[in-house]
C-alpha atoms as a PDB file:
ATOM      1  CA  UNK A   1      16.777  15.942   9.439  1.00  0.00           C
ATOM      2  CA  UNK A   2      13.876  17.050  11.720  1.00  0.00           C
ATOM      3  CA  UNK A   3      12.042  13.534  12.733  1.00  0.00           C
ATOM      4  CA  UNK A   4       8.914  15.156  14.648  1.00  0.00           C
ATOM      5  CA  UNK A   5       7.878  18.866  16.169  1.00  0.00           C
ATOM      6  CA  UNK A   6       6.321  18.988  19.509  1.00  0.00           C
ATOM      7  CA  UNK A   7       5.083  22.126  20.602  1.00  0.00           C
ATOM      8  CA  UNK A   8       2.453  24.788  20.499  1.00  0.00           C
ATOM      9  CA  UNK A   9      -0.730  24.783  17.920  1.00  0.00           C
ATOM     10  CA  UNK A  10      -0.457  28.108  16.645  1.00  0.00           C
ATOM     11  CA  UNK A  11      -2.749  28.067  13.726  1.00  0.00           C
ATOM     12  CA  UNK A  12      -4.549  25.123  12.015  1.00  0.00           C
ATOM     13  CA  UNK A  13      -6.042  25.101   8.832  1.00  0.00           C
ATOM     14  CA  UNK A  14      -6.814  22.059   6.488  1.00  0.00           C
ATOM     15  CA  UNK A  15      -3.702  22.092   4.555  1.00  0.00           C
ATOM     16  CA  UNK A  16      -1.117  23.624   6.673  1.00  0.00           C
ATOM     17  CA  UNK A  17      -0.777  23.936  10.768  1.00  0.00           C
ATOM     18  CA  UNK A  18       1.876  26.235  12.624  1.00  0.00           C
ATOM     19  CA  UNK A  19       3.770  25.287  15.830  1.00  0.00           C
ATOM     20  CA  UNK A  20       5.942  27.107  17.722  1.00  0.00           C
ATOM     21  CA  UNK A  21       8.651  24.664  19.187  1.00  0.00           C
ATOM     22  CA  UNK A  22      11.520  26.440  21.240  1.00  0.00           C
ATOM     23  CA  UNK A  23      10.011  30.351  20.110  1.00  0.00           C
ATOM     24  CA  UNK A  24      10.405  29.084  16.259  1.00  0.00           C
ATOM     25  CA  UNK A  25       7.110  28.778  14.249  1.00  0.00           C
ATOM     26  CA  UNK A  26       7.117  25.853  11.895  1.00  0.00           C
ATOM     27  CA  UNK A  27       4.912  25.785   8.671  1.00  0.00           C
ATOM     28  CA  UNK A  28       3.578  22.511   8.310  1.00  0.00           C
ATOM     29  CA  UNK A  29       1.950  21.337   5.282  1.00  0.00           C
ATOM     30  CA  UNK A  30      -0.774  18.617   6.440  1.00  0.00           C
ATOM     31  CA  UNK A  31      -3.050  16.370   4.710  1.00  0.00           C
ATOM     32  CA  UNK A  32      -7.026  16.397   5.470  1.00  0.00           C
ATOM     33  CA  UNK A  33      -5.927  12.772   7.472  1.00  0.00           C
ATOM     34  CA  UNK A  34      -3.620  14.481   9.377  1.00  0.00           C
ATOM     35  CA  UNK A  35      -5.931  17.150   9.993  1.00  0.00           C
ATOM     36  CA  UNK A  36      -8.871  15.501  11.006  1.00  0.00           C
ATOM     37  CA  UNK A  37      -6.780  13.651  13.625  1.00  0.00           C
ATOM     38  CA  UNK A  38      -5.537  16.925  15.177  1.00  0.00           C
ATOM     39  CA  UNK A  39      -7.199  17.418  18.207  1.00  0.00           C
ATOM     40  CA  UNK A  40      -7.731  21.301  19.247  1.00  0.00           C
ATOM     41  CA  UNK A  41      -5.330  21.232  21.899  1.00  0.00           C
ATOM     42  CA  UNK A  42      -2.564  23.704  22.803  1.00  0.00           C
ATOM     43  CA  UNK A  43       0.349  21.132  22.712  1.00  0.00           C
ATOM     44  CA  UNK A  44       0.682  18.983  19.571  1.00  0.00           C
ATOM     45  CA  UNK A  45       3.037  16.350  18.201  1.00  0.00           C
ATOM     46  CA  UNK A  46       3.673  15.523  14.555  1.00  0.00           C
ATOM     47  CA  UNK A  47       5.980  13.626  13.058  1.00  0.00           C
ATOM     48  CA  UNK A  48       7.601  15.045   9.855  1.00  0.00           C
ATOM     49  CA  UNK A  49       9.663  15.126   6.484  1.00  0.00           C
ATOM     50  CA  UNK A  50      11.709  17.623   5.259  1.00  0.00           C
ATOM     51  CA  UNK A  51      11.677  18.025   1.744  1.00  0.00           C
ATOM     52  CA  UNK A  52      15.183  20.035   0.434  1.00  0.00           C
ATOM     53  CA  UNK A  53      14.930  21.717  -3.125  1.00  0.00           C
ATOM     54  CA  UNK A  54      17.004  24.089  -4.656  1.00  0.00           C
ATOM     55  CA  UNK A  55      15.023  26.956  -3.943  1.00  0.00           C
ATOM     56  CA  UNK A  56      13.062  25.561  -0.800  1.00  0.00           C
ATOM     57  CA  UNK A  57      12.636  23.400   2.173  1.00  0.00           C
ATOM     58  CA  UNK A  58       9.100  22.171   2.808  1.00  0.00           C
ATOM     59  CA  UNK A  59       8.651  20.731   5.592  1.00  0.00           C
ATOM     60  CA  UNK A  60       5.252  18.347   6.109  1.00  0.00           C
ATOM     61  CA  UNK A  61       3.758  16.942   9.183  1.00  0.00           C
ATOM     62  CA  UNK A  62       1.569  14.010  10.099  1.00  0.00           C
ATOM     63  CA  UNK A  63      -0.340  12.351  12.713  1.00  0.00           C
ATOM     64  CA  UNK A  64       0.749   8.876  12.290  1.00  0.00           C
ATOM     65  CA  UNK A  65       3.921   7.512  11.515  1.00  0.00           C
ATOM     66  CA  UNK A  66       2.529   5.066   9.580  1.00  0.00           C
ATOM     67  CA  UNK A  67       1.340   8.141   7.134  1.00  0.00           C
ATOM     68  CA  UNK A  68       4.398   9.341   7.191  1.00  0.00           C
ATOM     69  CA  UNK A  69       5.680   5.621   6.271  1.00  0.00           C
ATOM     70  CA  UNK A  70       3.223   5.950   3.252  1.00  0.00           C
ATOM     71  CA  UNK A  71       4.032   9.645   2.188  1.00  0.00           C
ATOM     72  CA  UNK A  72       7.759   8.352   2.035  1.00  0.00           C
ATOM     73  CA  UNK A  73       6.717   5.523  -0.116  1.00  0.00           C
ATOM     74  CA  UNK A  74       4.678   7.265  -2.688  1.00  0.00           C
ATOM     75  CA  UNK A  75       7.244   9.824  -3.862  1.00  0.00           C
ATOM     76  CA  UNK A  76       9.535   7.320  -4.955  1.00  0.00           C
ATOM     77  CA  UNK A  77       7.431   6.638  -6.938  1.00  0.00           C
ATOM     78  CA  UNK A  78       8.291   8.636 -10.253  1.00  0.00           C
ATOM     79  CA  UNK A  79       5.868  10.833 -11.387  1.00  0.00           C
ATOM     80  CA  UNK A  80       4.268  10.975  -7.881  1.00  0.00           C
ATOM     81  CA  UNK A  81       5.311  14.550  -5.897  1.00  0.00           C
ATOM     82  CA  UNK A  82       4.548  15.586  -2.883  1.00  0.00           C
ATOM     83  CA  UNK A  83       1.806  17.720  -3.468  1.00  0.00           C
ATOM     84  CA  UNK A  84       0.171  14.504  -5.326  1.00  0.00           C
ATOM     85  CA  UNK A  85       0.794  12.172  -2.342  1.00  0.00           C
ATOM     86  CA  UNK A  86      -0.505  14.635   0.147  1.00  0.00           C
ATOM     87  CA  UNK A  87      -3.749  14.907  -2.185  1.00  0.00           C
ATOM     88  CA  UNK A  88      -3.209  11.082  -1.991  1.00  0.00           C
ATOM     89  CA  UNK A  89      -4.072  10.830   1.597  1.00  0.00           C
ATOM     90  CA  UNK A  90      -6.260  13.198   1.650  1.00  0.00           C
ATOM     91  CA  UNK A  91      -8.639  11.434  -0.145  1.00  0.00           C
ATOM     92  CA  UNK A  92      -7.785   7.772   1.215  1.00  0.00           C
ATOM     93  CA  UNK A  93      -6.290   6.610   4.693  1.00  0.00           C
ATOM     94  CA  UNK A  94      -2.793   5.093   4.869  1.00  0.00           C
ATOM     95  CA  UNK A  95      -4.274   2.193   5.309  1.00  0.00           C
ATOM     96  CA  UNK A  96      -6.635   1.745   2.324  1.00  0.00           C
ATOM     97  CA  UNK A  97      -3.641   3.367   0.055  1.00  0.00           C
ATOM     98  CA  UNK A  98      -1.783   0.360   1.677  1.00  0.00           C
ATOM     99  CA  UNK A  99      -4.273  -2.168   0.999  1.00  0.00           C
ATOM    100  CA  UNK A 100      -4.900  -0.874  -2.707  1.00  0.00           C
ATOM    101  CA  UNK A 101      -1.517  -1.376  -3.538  1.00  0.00           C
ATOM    102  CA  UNK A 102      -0.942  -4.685  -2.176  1.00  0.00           C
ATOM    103  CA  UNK A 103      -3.989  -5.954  -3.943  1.00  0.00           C
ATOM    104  CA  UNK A 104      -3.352  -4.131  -6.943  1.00  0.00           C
ATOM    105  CA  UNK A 105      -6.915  -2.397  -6.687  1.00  0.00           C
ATOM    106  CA  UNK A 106      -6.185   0.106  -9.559  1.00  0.00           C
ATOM    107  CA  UNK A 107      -9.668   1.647  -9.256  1.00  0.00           C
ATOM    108  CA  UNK A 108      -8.950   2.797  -5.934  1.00  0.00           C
ATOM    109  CA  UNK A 109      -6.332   4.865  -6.517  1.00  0.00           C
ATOM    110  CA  UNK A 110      -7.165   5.917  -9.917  1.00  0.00           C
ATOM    111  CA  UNK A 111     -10.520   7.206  -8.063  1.00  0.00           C
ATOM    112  CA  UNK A 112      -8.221  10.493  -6.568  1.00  0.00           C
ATOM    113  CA  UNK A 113      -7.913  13.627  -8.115  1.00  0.00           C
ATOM    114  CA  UNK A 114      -5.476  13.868 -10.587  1.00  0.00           C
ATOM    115  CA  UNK A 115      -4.278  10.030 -10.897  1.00  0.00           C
ATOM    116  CA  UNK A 116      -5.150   8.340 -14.146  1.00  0.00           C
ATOM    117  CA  UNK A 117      -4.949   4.788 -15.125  1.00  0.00           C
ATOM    118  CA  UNK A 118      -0.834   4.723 -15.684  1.00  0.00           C
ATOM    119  CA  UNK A 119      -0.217   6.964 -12.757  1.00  0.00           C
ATOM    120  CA  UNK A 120      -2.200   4.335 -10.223  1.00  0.00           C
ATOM    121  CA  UNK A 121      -0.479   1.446 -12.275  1.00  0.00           C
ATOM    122  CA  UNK A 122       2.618   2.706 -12.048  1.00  0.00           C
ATOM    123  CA  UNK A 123       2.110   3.017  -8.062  1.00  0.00           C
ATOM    124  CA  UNK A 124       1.155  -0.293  -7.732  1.00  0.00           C
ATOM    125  CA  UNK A 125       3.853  -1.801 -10.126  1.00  0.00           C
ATOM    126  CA  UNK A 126       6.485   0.061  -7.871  1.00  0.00           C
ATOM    127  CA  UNK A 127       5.247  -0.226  -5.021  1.00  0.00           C
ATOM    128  CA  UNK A 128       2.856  -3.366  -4.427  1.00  0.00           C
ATOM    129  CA  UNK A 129       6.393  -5.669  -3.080  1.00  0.00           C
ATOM    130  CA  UNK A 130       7.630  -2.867  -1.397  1.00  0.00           C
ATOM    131  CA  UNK A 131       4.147  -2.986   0.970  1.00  0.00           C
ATOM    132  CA  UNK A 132       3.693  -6.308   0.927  1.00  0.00           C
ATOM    133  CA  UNK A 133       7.280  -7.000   2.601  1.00  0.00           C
ATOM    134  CA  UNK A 134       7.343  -3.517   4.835  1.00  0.00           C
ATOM    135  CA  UNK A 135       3.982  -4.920   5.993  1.00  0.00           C
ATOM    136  CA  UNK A 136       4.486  -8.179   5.685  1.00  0.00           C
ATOM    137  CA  UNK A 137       1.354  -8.922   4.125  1.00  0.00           C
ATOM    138  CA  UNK A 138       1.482 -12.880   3.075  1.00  0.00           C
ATOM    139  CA  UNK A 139      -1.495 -13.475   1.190  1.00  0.00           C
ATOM    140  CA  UNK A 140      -2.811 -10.620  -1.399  1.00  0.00           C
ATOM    141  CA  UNK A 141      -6.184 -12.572  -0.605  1.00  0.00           C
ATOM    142  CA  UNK A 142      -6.704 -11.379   2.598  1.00  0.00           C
ATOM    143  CA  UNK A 143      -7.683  -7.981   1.268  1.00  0.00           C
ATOM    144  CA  UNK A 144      -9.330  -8.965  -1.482  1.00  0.00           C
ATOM    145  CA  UNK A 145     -11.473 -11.008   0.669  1.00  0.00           C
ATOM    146  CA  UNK A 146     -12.112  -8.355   2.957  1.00  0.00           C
ATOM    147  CA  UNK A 147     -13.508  -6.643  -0.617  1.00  0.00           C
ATOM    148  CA  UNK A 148     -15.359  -9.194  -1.684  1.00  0.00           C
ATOM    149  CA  UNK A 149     -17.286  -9.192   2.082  1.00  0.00           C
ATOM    150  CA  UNK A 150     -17.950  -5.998   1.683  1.00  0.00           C
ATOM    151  CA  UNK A 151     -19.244  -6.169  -1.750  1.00  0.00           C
ATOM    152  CA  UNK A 152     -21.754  -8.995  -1.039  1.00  0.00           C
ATOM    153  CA  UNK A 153     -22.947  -7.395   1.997  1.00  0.00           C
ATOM    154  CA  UNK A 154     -23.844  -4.322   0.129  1.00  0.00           C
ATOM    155  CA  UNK A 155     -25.656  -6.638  -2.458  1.00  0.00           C
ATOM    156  CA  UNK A 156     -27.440  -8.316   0.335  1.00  0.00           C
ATOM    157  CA  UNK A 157     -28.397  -4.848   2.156  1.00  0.00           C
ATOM    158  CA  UNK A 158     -29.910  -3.831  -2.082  1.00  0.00           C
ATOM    159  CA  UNK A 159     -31.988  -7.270  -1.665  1.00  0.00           C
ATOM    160  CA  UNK A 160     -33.238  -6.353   1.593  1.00  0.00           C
ATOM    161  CA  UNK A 161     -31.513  -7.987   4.158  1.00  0.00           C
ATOM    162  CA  UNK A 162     -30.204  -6.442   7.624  1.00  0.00           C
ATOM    163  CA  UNK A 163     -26.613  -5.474   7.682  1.00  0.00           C
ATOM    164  CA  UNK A 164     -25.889  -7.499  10.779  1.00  0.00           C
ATOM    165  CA  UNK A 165     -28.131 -10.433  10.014  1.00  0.00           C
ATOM    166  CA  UNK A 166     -26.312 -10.304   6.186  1.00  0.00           C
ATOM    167  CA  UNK A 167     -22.862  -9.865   8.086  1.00  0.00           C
ATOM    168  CA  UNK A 168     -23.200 -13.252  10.416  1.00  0.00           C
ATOM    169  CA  UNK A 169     -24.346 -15.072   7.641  1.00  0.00           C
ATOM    170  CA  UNK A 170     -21.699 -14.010   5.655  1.00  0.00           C
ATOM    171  CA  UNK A 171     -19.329 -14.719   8.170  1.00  0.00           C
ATOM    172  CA  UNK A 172     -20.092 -18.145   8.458  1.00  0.00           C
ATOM    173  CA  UNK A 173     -19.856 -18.909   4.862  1.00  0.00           C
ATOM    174  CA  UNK A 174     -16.384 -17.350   5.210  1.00  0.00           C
ATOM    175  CA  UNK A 175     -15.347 -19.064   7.828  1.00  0.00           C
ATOM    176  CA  UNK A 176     -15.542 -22.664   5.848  1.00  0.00           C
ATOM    177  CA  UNK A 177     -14.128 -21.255   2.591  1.00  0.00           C
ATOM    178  CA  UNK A 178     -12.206 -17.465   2.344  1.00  0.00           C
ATOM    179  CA  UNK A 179     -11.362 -17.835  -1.355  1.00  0.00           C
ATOM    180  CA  UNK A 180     -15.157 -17.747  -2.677  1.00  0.00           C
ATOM    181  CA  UNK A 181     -16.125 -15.037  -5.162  1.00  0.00           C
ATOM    182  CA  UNK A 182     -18.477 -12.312  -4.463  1.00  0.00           C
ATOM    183  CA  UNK A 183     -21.379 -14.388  -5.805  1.00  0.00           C
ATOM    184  CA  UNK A 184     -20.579 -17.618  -4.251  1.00  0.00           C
ATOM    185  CA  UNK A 185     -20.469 -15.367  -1.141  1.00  0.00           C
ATOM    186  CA  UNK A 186     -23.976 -14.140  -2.041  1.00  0.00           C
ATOM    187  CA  UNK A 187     -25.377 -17.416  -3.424  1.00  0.00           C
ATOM    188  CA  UNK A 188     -24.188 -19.391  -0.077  1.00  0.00           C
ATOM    189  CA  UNK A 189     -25.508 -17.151   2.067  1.00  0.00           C
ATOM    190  CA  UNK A 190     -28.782 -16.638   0.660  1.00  0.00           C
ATOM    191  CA  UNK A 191     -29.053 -20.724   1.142  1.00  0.00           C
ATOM    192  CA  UNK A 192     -28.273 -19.744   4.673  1.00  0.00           C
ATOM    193  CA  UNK A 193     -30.898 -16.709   5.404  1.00  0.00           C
END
């Protein structure tokens, strides 16, 4: 199995890039992550998977192994190709596709084109213990405390406050309790402003 290409940028477009490794050009089908990431340099590296069909072998790159990691995990999901996972992360980062499934944030992923509401539960049913452990992710909490930061600060910025002066204030209520709701979050730091 080819692991990674190193070699010359021959062509990059948003989908697809071409590198010539050895005097071979490779097709590489990309995803917009992968592409924004690509710096316009003559020498690239990307590491890859091979897909091996009866009647093709597709070969697609990314920037990150840990996209790569993600890719891999999505298409065993059933259901879930891999022109749907490279759509996938095209529209999220590995790491909020990572952090949707190991809080079970259905809306998330249901949000990209072409998932519906099975399709994004049927991700996160397969694959939610899979990330947790791979990532060893302890507490589902974490992230959904992360979302419930972010949630309150945007209802703070609505009310008029200053993202950074919202953001300390939040912080500090956080800091003595991380498993308040979005409006305890709000209603303790409003005491607090």
């Amino acid at each position: 199995m080819i692991t990674h290409l190193k070699g010359k940028l021959v062509e990059k477009n948003p989908t697809y890039v071409i590198i010539e490794c050895g005097g071979v050009g490779y097709f590489v089908n990309i995803s917009l992550h992968t592409f924004s990431k690509l710096e316009d340099v003559e020498n690239i590296q990307l590491f890859t998977h091979l897909q091996v069909k009866e009647d093709s072998h597709t070969l697609f790159g990314f920037s990150e192994r840990s996209e790569r990691e993600i890719f891999r995990l999505l298409l065993s999901v059933s259901g879930i190709g891999s022109s749907t996972a490279r759509t996938m992360l095209s529209s999220l980062s590995p790491i909020q596709i990572r952090d949707a499934i190991a809080s079970g944030d259905v809306p998330s992923i249901q949000a990209i084109k072409g998932i519906g509401a099975k399709t994004a539960q049927r991700v996160i049913l397969d694959l939610k213990d899979k990330v947790l452990k791979i990532y060893d992710i302890d507490e589902v909490s974490t992230i959904s405390n992360n979302t419930n930061k972010e949630e309150a600060l945007s209802a703070l910025e609505v009310l008029g406050f200053a993202r950074k002066q919202a953001e300390k204030a939040v912080d500090k209520v956080l800091s003595q309790d991380t498993s308040l709701s979005v409006e305890d979050i709000i209603k303790y730091t409003l005491k607090n402003l």
